[in-house]
PDB file of N, CA and C in Angstrom:
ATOM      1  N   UNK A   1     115.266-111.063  56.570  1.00  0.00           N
ATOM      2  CA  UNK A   1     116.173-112.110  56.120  1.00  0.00           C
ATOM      3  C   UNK A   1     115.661-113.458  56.585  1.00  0.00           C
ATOM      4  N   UNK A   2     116.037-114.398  55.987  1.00  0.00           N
ATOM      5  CA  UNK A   2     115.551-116.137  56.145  1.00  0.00           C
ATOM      6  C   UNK A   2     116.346-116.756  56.068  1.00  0.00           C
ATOM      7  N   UNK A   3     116.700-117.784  57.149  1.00  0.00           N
ATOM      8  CA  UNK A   3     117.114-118.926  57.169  1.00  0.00           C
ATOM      9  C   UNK A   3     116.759-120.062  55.922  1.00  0.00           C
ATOM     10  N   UNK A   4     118.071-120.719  55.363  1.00  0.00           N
ATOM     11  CA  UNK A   4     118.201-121.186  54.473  1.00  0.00           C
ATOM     12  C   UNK A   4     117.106-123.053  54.910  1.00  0.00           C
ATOM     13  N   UNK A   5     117.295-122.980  55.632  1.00  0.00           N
ATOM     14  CA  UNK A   5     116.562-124.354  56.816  1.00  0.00           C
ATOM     15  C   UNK A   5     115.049-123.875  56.171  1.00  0.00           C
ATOM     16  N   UNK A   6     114.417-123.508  57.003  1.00  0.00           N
ATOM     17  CA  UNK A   6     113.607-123.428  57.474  1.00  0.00           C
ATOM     18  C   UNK A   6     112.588-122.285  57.196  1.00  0.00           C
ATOM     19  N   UNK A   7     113.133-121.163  56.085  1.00  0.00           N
ATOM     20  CA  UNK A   7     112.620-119.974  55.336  1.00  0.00           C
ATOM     21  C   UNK A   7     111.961-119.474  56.373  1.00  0.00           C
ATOM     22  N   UNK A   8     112.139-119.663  57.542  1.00  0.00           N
ATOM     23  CA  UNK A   8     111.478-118.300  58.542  1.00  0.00           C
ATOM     24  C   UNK A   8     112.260-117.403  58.818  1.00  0.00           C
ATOM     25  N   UNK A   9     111.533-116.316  59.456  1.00  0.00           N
ATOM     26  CA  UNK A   9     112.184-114.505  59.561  1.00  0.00           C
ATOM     27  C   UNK A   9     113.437-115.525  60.531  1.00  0.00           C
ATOM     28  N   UNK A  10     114.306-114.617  60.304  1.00  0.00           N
ATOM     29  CA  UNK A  10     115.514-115.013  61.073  1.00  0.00           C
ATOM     30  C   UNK A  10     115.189-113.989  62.732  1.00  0.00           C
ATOM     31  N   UNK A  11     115.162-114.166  63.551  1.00  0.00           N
ATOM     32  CA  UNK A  11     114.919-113.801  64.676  1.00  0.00           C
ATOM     33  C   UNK A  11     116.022-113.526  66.293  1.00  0.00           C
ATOM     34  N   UNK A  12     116.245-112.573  66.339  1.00  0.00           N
ATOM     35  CA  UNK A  12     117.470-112.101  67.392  1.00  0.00           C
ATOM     36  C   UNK A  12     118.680-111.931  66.808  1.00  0.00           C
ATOM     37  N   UNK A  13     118.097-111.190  65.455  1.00  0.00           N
ATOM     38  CA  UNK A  13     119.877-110.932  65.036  1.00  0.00           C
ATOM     39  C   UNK A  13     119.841-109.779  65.723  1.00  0.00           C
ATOM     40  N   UNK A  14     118.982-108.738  66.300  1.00  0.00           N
ATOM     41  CA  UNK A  14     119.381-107.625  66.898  1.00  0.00           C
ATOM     42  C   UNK A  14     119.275-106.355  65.969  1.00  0.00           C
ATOM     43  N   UNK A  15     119.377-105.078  66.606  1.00  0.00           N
ATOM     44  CA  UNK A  15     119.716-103.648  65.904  1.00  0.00           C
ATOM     45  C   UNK A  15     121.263-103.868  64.666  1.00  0.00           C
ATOM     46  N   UNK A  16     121.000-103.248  63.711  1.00  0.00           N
ATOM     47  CA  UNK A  16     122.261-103.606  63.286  1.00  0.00           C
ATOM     48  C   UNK A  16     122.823-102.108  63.868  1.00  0.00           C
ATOM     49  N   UNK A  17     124.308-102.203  63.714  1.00  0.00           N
ATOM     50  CA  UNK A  17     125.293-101.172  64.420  1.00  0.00           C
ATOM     51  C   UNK A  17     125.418-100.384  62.960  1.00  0.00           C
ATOM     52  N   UNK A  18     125.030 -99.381  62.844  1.00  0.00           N
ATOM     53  CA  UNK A  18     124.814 -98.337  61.654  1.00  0.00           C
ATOM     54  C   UNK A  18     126.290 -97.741  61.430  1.00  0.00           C
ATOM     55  N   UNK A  19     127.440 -97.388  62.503  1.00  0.00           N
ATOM     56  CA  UNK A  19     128.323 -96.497  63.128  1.00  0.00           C
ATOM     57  C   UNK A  19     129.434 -97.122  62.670  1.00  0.00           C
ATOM     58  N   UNK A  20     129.338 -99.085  62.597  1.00  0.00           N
ATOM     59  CA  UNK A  20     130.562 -99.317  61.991  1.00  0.00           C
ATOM     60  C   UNK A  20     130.404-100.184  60.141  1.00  0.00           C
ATOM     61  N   UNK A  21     129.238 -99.862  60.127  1.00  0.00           N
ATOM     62  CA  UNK A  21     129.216-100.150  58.777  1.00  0.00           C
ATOM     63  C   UNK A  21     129.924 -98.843  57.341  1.00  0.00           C
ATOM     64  N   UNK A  22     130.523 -98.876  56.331  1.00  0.00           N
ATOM     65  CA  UNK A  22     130.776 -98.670  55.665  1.00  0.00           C
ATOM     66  C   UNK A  22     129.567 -97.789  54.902  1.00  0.00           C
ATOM     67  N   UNK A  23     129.907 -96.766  54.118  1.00  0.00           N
ATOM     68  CA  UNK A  23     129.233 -96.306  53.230  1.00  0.00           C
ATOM     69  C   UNK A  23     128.245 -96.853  51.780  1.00  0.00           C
ATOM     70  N   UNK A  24     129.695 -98.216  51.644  1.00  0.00           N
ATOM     71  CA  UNK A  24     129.196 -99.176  50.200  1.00  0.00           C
ATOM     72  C   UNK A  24     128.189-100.431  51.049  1.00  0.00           C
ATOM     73  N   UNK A  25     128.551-101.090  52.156  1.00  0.00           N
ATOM     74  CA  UNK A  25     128.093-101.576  53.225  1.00  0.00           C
ATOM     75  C   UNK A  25     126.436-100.901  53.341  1.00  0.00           C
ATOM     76  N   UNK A  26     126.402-100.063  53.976  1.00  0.00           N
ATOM     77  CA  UNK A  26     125.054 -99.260  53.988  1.00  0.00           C
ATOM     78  C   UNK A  26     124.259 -99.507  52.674  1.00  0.00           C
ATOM     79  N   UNK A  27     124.700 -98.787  51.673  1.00  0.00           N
ATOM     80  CA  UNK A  27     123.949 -98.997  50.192  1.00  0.00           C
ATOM     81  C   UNK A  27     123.585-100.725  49.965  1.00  0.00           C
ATOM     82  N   UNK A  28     124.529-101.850  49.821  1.00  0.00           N
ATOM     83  CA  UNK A  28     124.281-102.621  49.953  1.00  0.00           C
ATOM     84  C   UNK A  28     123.299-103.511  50.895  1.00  0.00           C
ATOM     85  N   UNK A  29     123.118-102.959  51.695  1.00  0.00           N
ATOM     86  CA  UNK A  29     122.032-103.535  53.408  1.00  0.00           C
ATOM     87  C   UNK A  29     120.952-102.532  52.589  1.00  0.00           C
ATOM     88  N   UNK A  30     121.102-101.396  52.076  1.00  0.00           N
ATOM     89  CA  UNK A  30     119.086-101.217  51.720  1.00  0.00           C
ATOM     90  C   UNK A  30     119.180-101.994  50.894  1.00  0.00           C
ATOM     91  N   UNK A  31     119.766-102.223  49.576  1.00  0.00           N
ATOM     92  CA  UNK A  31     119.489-103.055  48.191  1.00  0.00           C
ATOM     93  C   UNK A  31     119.315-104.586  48.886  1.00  0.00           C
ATOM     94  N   UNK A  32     118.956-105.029  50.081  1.00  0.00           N
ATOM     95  CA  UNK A  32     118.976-106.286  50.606  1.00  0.00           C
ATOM     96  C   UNK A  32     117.406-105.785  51.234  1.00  0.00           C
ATOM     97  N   UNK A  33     117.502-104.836  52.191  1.00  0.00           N
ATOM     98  CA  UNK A  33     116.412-104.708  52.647  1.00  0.00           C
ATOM     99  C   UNK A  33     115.098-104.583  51.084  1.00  0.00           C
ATOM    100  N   UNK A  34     115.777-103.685  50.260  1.00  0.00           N
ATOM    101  CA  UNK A  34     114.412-103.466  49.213  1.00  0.00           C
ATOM    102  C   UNK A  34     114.126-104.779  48.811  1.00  0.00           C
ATOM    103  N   UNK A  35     114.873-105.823  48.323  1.00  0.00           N
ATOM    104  CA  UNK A  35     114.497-106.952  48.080  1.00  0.00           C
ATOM    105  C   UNK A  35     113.979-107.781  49.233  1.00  0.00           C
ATOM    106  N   UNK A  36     113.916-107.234  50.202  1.00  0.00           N
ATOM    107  CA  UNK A  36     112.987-108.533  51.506  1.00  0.00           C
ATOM    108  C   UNK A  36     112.249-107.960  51.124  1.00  0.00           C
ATOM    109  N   UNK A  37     111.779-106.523  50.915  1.00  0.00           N
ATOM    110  CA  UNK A  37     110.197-105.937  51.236  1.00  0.00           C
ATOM    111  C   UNK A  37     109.349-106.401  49.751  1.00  0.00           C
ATOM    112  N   UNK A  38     110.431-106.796  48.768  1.00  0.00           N
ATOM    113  CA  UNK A  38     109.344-106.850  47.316  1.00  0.00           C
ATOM    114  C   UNK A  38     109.025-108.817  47.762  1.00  0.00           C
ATOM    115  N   UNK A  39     109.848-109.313  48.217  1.00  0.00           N
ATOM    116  CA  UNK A  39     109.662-110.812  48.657  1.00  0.00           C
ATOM    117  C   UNK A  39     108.705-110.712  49.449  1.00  0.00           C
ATOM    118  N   UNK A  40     108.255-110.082  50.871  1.00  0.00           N
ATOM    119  CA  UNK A  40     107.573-109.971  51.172  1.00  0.00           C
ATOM    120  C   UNK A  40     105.764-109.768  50.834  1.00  0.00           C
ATOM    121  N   UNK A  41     106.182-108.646  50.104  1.00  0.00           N
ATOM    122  CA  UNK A  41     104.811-108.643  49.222  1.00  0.00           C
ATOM    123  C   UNK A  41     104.541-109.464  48.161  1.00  0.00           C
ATOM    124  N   UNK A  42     105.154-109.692  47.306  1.00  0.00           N
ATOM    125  CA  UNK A  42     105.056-111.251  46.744  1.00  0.00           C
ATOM    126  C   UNK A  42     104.232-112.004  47.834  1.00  0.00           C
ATOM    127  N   UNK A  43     104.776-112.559  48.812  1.00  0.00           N
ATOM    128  CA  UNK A  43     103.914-113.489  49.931  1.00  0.00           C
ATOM    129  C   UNK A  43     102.620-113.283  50.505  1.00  0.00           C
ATOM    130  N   UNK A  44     102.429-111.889  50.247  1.00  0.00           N
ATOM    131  CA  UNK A  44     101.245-111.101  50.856  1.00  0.00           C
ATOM    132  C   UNK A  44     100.082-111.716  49.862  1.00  0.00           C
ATOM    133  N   UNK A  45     100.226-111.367  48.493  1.00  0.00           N
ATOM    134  CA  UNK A  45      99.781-111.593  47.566  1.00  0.00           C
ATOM    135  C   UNK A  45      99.260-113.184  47.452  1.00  0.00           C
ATOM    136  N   UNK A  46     100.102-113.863  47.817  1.00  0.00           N
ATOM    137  CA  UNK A  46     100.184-115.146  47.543  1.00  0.00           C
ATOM    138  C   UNK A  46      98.851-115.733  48.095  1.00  0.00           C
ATOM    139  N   UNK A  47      99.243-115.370  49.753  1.00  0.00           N
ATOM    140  CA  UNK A  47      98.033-115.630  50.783  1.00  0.00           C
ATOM    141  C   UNK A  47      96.616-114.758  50.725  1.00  0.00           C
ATOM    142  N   UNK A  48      97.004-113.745  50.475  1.00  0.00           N
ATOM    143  CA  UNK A  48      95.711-113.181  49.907  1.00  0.00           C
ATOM    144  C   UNK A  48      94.847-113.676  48.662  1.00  0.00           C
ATOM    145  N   UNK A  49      95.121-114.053  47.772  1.00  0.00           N
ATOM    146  CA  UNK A  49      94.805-115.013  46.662  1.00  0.00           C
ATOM    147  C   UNK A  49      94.534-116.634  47.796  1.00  0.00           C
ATOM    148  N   UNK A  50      95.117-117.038  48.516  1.00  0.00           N
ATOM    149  CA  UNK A  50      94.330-118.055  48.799  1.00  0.00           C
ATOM    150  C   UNK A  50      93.418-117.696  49.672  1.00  0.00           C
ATOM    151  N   UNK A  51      93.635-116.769  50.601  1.00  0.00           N
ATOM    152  CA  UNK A  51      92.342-116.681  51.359  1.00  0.00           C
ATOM    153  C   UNK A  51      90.934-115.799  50.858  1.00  0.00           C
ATOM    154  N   UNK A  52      91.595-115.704  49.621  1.00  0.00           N
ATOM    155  CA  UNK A  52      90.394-115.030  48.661  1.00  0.00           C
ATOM    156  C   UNK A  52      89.269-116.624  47.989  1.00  0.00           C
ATOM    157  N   UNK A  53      90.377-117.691  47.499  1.00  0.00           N
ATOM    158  CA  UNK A  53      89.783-118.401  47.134  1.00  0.00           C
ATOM    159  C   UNK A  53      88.784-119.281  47.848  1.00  0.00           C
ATOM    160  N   UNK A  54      89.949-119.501  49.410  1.00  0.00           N
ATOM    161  CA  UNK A  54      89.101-120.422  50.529  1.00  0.00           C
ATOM    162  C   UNK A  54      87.332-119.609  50.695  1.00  0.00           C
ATOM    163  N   UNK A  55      87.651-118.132  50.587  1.00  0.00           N
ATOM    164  CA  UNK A  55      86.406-117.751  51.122  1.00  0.00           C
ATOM    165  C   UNK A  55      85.284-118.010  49.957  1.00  0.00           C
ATOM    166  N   UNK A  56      85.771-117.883  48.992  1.00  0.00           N
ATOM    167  CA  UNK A  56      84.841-118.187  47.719  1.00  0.00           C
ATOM    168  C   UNK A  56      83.858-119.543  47.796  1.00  0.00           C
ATOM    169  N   UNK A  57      85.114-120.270  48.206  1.00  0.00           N
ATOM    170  CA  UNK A  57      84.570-121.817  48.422  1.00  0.00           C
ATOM    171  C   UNK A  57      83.728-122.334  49.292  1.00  0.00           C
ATOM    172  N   UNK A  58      83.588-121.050  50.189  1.00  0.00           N
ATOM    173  CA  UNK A  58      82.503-121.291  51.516  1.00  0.00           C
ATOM    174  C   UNK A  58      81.539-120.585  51.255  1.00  0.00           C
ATOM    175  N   UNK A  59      81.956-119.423  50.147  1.00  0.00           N
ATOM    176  CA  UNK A  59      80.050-118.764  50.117  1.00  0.00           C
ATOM    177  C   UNK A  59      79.743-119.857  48.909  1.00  0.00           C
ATOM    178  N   UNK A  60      80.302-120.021  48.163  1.00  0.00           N
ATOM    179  CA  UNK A  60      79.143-121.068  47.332  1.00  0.00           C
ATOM    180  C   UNK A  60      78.099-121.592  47.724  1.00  0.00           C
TER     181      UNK A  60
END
């Protein structure tokens, strides 16, 4: 998850408590988690494409 500021990992939210979340709760927190992990790779991609290009630009 990301801060609306500053788009970095949000940091010390902690373990979430599994025990008092809800069943629809649960389903909803993966359908959040699956979408960080496809955002994520999106970003992977992103930087990989530039550090594909930077290196290009130095073997020339």
């Amino acid at each position: 998850m990301t801060s609306d500021e500053d788009d970095k990992p949000l940091t010390g939210t902690g373990p979430v408590n599994f025990d008092t979340m809800s069943i629809s709760d649960l389903e909803e927190y993966i359908v959040t988690l699956k979408e960080e992990v496809e955002r994520t790779k999106q970003v992977i991609l992103k930087k990989k494409a530039a550090q594909d290009a930077a290196t290009n630009v130095f073997k020339s």
